[in-house]
C-alpha atoms as a PDB file:
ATOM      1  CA  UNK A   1       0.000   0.000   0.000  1.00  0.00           C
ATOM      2  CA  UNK A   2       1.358   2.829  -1.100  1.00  0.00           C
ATOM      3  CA  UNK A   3       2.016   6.388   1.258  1.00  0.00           C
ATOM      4  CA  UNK A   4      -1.224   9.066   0.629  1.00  0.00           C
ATOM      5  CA  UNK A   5       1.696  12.103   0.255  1.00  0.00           C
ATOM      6  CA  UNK A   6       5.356  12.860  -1.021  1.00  0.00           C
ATOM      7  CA  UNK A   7       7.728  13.811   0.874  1.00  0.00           C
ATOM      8  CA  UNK A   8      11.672  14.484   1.815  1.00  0.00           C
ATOM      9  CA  UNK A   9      13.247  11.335   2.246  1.00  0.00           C
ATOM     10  CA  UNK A  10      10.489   9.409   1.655  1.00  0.00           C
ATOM     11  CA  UNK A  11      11.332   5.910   2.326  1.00  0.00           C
ATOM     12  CA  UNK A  12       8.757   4.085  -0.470  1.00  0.00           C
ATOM     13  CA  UNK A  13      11.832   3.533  -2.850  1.00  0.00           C
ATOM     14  CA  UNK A  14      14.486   1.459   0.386  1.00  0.00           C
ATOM     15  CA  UNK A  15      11.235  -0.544   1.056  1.00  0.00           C
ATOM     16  CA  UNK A  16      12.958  -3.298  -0.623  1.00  0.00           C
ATOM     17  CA  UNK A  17      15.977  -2.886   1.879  1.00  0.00           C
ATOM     18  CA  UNK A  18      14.621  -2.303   4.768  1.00  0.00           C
ATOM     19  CA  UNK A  19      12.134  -5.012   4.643  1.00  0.00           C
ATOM     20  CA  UNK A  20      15.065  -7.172   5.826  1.00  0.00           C
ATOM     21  CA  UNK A  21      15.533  -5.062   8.966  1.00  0.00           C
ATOM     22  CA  UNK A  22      11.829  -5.381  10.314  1.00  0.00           C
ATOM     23  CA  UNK A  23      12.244  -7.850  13.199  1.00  0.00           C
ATOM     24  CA  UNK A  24      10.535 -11.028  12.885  1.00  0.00           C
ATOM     25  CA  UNK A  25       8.144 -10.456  15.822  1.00  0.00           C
ATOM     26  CA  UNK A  26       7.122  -7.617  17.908  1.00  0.00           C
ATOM     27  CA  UNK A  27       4.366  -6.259  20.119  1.00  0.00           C
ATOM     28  CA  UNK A  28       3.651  -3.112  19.482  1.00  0.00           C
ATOM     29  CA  UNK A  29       5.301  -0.337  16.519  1.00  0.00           C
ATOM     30  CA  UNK A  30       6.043   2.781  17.001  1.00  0.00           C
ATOM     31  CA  UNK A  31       7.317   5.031  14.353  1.00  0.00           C
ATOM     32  CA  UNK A  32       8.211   9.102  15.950  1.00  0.00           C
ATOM     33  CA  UNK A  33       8.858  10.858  12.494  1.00  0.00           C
ATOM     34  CA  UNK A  34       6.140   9.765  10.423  1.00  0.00           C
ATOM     35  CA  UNK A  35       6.398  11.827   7.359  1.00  0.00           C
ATOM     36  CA  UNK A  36       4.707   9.999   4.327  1.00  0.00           C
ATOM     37  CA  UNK A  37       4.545   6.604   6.609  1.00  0.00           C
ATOM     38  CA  UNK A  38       6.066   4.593   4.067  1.00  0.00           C
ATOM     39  CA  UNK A  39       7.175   2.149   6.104  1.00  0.00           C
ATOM     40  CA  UNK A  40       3.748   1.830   8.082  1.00  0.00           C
ATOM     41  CA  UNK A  41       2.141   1.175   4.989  1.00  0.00           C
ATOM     42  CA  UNK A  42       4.045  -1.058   4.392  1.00  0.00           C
ATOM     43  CA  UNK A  43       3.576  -3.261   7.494  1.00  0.00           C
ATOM     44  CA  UNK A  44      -0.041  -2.618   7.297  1.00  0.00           C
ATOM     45  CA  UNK A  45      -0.315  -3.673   3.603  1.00  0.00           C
ATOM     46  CA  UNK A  46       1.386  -7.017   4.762  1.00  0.00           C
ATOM     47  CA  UNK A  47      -0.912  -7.689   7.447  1.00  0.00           C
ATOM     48  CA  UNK A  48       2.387  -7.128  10.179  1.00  0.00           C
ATOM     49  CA  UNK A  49       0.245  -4.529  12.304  1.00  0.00           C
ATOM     50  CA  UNK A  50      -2.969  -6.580  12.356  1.00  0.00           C
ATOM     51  CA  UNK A  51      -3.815  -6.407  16.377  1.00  0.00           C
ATOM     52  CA  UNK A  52      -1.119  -4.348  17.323  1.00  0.00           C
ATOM     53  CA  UNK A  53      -1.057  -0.810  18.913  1.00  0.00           C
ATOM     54  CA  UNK A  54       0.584   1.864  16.759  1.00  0.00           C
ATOM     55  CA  UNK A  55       1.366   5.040  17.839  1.00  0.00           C
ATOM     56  CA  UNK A  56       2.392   7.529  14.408  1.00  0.00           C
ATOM     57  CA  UNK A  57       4.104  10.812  15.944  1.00  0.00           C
ATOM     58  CA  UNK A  58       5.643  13.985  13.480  1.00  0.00           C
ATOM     59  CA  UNK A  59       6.008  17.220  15.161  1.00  0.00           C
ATOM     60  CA  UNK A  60       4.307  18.489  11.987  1.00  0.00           C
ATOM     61  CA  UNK A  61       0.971  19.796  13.104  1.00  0.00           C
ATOM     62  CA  UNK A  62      -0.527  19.885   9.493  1.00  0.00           C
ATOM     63  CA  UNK A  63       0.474  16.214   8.258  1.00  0.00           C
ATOM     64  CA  UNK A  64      -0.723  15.195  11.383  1.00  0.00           C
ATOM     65  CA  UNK A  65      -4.086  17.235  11.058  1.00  0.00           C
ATOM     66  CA  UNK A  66      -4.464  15.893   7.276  1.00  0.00           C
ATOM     67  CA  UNK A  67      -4.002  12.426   8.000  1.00  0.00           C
ATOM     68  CA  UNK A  68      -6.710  12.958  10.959  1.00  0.00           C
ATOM     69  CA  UNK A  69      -8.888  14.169   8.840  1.00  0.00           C
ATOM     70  CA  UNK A  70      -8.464  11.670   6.196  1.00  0.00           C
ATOM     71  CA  UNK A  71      -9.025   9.412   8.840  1.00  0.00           C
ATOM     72  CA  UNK A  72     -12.168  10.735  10.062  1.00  0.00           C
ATOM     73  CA  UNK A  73     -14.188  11.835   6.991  1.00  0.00           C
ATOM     74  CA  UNK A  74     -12.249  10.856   3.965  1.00  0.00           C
ATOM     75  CA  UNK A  75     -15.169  11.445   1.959  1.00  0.00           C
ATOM     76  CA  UNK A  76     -15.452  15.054   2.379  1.00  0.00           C
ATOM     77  CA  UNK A  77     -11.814  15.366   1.613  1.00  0.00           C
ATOM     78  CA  UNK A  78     -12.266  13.556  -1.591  1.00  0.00           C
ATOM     79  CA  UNK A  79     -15.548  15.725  -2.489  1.00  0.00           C
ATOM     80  CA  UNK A  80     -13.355  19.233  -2.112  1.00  0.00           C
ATOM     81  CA  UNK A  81      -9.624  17.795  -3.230  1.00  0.00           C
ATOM     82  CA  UNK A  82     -11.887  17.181  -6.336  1.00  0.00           C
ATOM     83  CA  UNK A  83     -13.273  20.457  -6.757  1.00  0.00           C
ATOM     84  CA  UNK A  84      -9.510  21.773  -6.536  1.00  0.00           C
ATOM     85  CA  UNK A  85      -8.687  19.349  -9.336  1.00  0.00           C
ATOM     86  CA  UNK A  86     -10.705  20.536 -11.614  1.00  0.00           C
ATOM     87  CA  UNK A  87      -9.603  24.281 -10.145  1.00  0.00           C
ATOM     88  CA  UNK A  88      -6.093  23.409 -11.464  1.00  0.00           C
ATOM     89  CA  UNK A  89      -6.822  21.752 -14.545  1.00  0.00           C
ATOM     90  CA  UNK A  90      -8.562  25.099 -15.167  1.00  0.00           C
ATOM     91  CA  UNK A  91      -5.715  27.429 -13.993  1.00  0.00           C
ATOM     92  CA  UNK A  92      -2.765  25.793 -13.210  1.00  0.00           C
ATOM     93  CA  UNK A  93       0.082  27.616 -10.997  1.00  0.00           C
ATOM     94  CA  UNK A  94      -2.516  30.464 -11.015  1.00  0.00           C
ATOM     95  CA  UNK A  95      -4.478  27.863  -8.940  1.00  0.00           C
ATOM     96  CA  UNK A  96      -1.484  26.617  -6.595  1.00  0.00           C
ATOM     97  CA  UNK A  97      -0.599  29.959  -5.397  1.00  0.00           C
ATOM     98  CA  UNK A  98      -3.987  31.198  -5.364  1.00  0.00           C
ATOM     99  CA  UNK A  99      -4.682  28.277  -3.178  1.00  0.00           C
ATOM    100  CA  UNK A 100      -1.143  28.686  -1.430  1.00  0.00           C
ATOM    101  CA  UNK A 101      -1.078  32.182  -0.344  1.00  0.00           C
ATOM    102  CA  UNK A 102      -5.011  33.154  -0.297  1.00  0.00           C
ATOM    103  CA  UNK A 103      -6.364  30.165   0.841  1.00  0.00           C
ATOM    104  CA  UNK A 104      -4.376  27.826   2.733  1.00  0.00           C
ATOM    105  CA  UNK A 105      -1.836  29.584   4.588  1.00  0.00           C
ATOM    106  CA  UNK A 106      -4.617  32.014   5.753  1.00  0.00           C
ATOM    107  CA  UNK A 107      -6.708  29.330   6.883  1.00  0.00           C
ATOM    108  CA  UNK A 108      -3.709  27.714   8.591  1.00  0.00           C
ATOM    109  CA  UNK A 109      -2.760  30.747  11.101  1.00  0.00           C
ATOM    110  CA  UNK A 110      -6.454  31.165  11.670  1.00  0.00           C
ATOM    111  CA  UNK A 111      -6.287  27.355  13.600  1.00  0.00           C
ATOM    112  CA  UNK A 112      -6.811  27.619  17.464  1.00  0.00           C
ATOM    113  CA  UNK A 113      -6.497  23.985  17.828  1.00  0.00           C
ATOM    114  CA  UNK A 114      -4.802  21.147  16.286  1.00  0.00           C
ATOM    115  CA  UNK A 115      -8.020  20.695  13.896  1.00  0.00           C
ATOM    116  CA  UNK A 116      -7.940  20.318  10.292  1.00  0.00           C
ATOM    117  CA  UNK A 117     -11.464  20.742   8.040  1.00  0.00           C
ATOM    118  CA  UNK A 118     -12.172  18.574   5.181  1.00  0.00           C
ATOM    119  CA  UNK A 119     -11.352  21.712   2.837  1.00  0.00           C
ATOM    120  CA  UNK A 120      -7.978  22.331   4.454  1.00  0.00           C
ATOM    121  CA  UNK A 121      -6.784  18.747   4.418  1.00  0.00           C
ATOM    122  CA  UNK A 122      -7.473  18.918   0.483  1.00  0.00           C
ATOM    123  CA  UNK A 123      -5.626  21.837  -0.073  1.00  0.00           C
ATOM    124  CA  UNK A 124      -2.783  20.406   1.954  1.00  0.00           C
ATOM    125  CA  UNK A 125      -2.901  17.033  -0.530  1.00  0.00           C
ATOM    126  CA  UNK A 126      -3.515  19.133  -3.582  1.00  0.00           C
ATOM    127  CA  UNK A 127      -0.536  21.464  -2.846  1.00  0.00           C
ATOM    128  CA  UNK A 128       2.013  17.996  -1.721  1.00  0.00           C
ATOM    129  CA  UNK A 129       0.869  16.564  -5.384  1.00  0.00           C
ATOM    130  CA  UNK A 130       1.242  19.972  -7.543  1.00  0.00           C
ATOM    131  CA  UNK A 131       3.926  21.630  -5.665  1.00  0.00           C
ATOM    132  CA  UNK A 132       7.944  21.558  -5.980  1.00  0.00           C
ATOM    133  CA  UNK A 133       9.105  17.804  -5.802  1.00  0.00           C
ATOM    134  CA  UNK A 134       6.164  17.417  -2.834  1.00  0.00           C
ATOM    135  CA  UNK A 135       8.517  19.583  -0.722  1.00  0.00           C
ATOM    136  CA  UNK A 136       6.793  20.688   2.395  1.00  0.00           C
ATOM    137  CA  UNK A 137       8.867  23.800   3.579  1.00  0.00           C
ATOM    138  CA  UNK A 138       7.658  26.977   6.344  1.00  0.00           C
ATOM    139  CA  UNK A 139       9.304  29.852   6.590  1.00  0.00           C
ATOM    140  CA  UNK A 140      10.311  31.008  10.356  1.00  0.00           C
ATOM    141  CA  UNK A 141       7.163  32.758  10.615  1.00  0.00           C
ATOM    142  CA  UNK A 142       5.642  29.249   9.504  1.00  0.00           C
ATOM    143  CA  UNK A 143       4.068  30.064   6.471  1.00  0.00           C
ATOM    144  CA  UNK A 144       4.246  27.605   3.563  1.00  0.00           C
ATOM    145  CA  UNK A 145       6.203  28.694   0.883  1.00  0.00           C
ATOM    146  CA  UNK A 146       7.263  25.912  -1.658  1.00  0.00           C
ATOM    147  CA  UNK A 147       6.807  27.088  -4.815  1.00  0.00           C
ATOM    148  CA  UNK A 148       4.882  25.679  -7.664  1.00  0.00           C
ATOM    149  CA  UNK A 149       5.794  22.156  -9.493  1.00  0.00           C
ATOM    150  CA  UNK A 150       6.174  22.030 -13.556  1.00  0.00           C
ATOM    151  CA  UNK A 151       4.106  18.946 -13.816  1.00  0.00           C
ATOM    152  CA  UNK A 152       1.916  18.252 -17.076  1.00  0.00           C
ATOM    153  CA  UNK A 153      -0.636  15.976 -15.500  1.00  0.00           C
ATOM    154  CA  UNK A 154      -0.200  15.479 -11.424  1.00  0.00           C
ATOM    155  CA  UNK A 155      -2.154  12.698  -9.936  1.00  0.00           C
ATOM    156  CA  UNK A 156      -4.187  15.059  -7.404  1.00  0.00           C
ATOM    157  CA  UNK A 157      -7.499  13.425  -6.448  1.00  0.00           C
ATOM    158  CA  UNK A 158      -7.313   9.457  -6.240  1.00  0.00           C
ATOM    159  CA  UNK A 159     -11.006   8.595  -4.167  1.00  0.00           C
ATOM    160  CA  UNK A 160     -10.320   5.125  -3.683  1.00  0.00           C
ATOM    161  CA  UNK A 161      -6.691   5.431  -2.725  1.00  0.00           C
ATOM    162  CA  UNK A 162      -7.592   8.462   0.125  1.00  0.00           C
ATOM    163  CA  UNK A 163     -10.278   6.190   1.662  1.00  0.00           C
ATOM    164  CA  UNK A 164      -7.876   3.276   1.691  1.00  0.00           C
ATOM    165  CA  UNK A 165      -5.465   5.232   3.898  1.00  0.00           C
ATOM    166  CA  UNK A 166      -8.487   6.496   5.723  1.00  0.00           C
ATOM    167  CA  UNK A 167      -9.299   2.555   7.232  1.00  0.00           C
ATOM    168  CA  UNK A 168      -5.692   1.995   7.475  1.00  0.00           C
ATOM    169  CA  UNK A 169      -5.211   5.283   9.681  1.00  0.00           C
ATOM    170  CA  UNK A 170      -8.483   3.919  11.116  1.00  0.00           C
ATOM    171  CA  UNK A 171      -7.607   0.597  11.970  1.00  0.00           C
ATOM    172  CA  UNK A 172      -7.292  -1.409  15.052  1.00  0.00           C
ATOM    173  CA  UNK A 173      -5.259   0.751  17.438  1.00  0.00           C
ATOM    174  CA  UNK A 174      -3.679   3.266  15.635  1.00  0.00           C
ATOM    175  CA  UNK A 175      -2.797   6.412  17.692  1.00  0.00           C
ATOM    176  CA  UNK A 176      -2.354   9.377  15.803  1.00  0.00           C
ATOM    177  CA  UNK A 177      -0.316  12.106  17.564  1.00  0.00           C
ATOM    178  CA  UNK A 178       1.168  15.330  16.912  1.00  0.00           C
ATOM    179  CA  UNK A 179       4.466  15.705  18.988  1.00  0.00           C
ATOM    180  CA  UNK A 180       8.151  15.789  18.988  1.00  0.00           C
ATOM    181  CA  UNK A 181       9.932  12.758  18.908  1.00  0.00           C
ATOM    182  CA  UNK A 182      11.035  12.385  22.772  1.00  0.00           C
ATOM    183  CA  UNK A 183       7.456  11.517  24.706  1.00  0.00           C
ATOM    184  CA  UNK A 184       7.630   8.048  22.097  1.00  0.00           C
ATOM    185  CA  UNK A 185      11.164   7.489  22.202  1.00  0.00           C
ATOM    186  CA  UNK A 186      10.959   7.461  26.029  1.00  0.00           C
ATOM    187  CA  UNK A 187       8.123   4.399  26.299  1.00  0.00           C
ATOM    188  CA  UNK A 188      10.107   2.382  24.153  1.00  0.00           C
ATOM    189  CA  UNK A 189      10.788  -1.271  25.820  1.00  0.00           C
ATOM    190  CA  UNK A 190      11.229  -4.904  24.999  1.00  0.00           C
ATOM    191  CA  UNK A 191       8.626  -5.933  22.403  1.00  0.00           C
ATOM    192  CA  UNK A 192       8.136  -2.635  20.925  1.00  0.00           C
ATOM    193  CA  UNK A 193       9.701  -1.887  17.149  1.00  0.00           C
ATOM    194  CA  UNK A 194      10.579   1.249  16.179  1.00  0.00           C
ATOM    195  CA  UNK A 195      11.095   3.190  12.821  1.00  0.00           C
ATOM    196  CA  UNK A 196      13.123   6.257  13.277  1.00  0.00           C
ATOM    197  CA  UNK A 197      12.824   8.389  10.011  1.00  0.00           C
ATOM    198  CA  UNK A 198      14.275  12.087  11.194  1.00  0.00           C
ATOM    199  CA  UNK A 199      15.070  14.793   8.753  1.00  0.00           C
ATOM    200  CA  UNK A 200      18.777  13.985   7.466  1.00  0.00           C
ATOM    201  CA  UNK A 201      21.686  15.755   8.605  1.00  0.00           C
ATOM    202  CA  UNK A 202      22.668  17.497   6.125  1.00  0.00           C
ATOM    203  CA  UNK A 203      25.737  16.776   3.719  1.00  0.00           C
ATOM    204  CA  UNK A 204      26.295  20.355   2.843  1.00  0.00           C
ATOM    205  CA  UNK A 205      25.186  23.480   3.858  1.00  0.00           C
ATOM    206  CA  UNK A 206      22.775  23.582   0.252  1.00  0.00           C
ATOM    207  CA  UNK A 207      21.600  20.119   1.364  1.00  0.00           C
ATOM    208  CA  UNK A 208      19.312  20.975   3.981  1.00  0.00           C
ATOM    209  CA  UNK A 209      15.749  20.035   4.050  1.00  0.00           C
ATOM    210  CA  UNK A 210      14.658  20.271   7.908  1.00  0.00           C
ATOM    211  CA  UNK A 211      12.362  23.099   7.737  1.00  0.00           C
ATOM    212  CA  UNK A 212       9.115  20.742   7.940  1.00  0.00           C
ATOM    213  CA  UNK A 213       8.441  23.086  10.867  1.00  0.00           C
ATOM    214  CA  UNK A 214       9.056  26.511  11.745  1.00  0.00           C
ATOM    215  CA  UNK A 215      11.701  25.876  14.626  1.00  0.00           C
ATOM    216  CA  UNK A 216      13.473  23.398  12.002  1.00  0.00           C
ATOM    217  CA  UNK A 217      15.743  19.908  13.203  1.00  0.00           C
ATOM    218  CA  UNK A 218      19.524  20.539  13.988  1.00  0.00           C
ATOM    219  CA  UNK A 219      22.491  19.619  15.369  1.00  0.00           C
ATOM    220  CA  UNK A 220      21.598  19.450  18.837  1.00  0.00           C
ATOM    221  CA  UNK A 221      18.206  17.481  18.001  1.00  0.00           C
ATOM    222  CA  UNK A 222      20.296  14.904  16.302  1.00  0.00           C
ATOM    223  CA  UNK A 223      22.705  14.750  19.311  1.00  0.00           C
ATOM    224  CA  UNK A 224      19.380  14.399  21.489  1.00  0.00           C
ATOM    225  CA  UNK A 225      17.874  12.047  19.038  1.00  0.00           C
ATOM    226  CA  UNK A 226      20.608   9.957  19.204  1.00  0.00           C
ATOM    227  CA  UNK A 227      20.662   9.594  23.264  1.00  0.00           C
ATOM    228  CA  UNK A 228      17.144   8.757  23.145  1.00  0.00           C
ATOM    229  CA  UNK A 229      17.661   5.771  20.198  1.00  0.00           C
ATOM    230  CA  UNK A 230      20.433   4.262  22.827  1.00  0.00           C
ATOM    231  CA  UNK A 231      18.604   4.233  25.726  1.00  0.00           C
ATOM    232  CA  UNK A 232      15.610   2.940  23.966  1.00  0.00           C
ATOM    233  CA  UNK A 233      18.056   0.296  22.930  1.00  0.00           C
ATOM    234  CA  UNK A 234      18.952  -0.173  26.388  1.00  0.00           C
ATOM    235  CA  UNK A 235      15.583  -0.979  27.484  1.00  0.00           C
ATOM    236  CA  UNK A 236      15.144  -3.780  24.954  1.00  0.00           C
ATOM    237  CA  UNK A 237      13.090  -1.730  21.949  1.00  0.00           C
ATOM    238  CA  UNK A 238      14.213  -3.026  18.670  1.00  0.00           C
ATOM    239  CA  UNK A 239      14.717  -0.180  16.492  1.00  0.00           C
ATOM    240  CA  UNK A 240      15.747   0.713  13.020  1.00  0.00           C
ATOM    241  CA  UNK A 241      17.186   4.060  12.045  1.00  0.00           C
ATOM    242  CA  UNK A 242      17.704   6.089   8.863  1.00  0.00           C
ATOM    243  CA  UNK A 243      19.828   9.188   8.335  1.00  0.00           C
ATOM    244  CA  UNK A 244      22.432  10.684   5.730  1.00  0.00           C
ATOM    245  CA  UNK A 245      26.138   9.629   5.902  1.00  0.00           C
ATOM    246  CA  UNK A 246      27.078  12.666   7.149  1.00  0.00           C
ATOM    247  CA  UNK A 247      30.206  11.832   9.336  1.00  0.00           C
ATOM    248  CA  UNK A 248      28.528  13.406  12.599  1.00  0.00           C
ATOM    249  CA  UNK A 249      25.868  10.892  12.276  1.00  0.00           C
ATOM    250  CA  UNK A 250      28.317   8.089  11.157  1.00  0.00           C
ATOM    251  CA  UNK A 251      30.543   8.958  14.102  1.00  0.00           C
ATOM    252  CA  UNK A 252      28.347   8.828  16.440  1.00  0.00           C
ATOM    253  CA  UNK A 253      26.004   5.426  15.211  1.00  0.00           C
ATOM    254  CA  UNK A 254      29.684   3.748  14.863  1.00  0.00           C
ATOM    255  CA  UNK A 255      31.292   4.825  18.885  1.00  0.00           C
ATOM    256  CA  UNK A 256      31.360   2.653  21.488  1.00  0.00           C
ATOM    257  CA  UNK A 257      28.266   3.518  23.264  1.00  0.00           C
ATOM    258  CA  UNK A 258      25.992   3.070  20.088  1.00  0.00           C
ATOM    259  CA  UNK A 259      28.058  -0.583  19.473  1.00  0.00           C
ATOM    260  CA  UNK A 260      27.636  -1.473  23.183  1.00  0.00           C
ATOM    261  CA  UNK A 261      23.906  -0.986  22.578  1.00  0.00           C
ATOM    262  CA  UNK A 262      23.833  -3.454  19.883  1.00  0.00           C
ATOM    263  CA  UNK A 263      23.936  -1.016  16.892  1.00  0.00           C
ATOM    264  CA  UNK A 264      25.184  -1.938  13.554  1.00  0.00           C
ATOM    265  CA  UNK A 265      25.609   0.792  10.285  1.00  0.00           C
ATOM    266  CA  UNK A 266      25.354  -0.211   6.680  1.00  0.00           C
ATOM    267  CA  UNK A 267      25.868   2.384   3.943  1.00  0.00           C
ATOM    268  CA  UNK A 268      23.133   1.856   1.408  1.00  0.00           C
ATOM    269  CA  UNK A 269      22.627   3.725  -2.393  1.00  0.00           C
ATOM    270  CA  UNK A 270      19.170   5.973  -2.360  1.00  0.00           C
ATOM    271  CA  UNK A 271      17.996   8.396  -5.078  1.00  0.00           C
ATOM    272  CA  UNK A 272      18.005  11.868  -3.556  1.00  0.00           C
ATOM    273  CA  UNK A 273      15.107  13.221  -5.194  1.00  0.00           C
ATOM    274  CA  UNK A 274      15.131  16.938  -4.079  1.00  0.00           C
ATOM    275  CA  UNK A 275      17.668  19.387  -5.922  1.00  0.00           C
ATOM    276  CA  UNK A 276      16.959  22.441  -7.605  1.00  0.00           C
ATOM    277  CA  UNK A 277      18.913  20.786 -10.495  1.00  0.00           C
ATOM    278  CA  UNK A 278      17.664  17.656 -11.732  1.00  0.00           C
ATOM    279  CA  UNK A 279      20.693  16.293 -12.802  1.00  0.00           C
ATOM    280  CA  UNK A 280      21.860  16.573  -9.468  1.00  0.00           C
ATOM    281  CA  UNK A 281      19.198  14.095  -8.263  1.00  0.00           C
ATOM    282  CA  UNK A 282      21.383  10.908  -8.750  1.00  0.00           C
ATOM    283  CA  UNK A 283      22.405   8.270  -6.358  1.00  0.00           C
ATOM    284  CA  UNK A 284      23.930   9.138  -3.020  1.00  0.00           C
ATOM    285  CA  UNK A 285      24.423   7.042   0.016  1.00  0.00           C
ATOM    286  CA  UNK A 286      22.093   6.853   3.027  1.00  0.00           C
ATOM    287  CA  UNK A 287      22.714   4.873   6.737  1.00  0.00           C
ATOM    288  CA  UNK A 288      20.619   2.088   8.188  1.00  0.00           C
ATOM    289  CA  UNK A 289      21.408   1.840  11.445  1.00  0.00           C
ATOM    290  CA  UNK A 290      19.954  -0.904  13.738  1.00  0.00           C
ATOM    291  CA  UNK A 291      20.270  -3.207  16.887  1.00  0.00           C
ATOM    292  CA  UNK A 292      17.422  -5.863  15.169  1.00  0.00           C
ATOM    293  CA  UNK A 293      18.693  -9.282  16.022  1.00  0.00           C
ATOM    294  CA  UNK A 294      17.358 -10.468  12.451  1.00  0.00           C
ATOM    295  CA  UNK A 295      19.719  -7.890  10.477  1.00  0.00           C
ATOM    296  CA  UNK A 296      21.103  -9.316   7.410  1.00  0.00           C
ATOM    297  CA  UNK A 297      23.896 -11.633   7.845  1.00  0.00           C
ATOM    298  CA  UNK A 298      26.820  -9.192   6.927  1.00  0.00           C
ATOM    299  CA  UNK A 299      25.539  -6.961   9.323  1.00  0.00           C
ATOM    300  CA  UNK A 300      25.385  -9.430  12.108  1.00  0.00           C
ATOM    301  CA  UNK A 301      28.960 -10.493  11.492  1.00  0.00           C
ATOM    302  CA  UNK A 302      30.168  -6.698  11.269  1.00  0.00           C
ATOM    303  CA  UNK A 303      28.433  -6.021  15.155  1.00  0.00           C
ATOM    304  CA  UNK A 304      30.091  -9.276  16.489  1.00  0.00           C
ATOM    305  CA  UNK A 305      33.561  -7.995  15.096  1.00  0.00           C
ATOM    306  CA  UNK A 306      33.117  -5.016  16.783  1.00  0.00           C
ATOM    307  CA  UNK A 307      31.559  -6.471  19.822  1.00  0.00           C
ATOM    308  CA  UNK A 308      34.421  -8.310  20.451  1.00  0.00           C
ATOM    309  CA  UNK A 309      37.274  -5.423  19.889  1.00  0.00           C
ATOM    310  CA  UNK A 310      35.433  -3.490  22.543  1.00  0.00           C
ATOM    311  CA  UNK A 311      35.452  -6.254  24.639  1.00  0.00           C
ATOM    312  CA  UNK A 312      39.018  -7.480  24.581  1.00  0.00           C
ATOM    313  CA  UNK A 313      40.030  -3.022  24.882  1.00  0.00           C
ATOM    314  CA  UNK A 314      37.590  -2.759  28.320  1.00  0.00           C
END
């Protein structure tokens, strides 16, 4: 089943990978950076999540308020993402940033709780599907400002496809929450698996992307991030991890605390899909980093390896 938006670092594309990192059992799933759920999807398409609690965090207020909504009255998003369908098909990027600036970010500071309408959620789908590479980007005062996508014919209402990910989102025991990634992190324990998905570090000082929200995801939330990860470790969560190779991340997945915890790091190609310049959207490696017991053999036999140095230098 496929993800209901696009987004930075979507992970639809490494499904294929990290398939071979989802532990073989487990109790409950949490994943604390949501973004397009890729993964989720995933494990719900398969039947992995049937009778298990979920809990789906982003710090994102409006992907969380869409997929609420989408949850809770998918039809009425599909009546008015229609309407702004035919809008576009009309108008174009007259229509996006009419719909941007006029409609949507108005409607958006007007909010006194974390409630999306049926009419909002739609805009917020019809701008991911007709605007730059599905970027979602604020500015510091929080207003969305990606600009429009030169696409010929975007897929922008799909009915049957937004009420499918309406009964997934409504499924079982699926918790939907809107928070940062620390309140999750810290219930993690034996039985529980957990997808960690945060925005990348970046490689260069062009290559960052972590402006999902106005305050943004730095250094020091990596650094934070990465305490939480081994101390959910530590209290028997199974977790798997994705981030760029940026050495500060790679340096600090690969030291002695992260090993001790049972962490392992393999380099993997990925398509980086957002650049200004499209032929600079080519392959570049990503990190999967993970303490899953069922991690592919190489991976196994790397951790051991190391397990053992730190053992014999203690």
């Amino acid at each position: 089943m496929r993800p209901l938006l696009k987004w930075a670092g979507g992970k639809r594309q490494l499904l294929p990978v990290l398939r071979d990192y989802y532990p073989a059992t487990f109790d409950r799933y949490l994943e604390p950076f949501v973004g397009s759920g890729a993964v989720f999807f995933d494990l719900y398409g398969s039947g992995r999540l049937d009778g298990l609690p979920v809990r789906l965090t982003d710090s994102n207020p409006d992907l969380i308020g869409c997929y609420r909504t989408v949850r809770d009255d998918a039809d009425a998003v599909v009546e008015a993402l229609a309407d702004l369908e035919e809008e576009h098909r009309a108008r174009g990027a007259d229509c996006y940033y009419d719909v941007r600036d006029r409609r949507f970010n108005p409607a958006r500071a007007a909010l006194r709780r974390p409630a999306y309408t049926p009419a909002l959620a739609a805009m917020f789908i019809y701008l991911n599907r007709t605007g730059f590479n599905g970027l979602f980007r604020v500015n510091r005062g929080g207003a969305f400002n990606v600009p429009a996508g030169r696409y010929t014919d975007p897929r922008i209402c799909e009915p049957d496809h937004i009420r499918a990910v309406g009964r997934a989102l409504s499924s079982g025991r699926v918790r939907l929450e809107c928070a940062p990634f620390d309140p999750a992190l810290a219930e993690a324990r034996r039985g529980d698996f957990v997808y960690c998905d945060p925005p990348y570090a970046p490689l260069s000082r062009t290559a960052n992307f972590a402006h999902y929200t106005a305050a943004g995801f730095g250094a020091r939330d990596h650094q934070r991030l990465h305490g939480a990860i081994v101390a959910a470790a530590g209290r028997g969560a199974i977790l798997v991890v994705s981030n760029s190779h940026a050495p500060e991340i790679e340096r600090a997945y690969r030291a002695r605390e992260s090993r001790l915890a049972g962490f392992a790091v393999r380099r993997v190609p990925a398509r980086r899909a957002i650049n200004a310049h499209a032929a600079r959207r080519g392959p570049v490696d990503e990190l999967i980093i993970t303490n899953a017991p069922d991690a592919p053999p190489r991976l196994r036999m790397a951790r051991s390896t190391l397990a053992r140095r730190d053992s014999r230098s203690a």
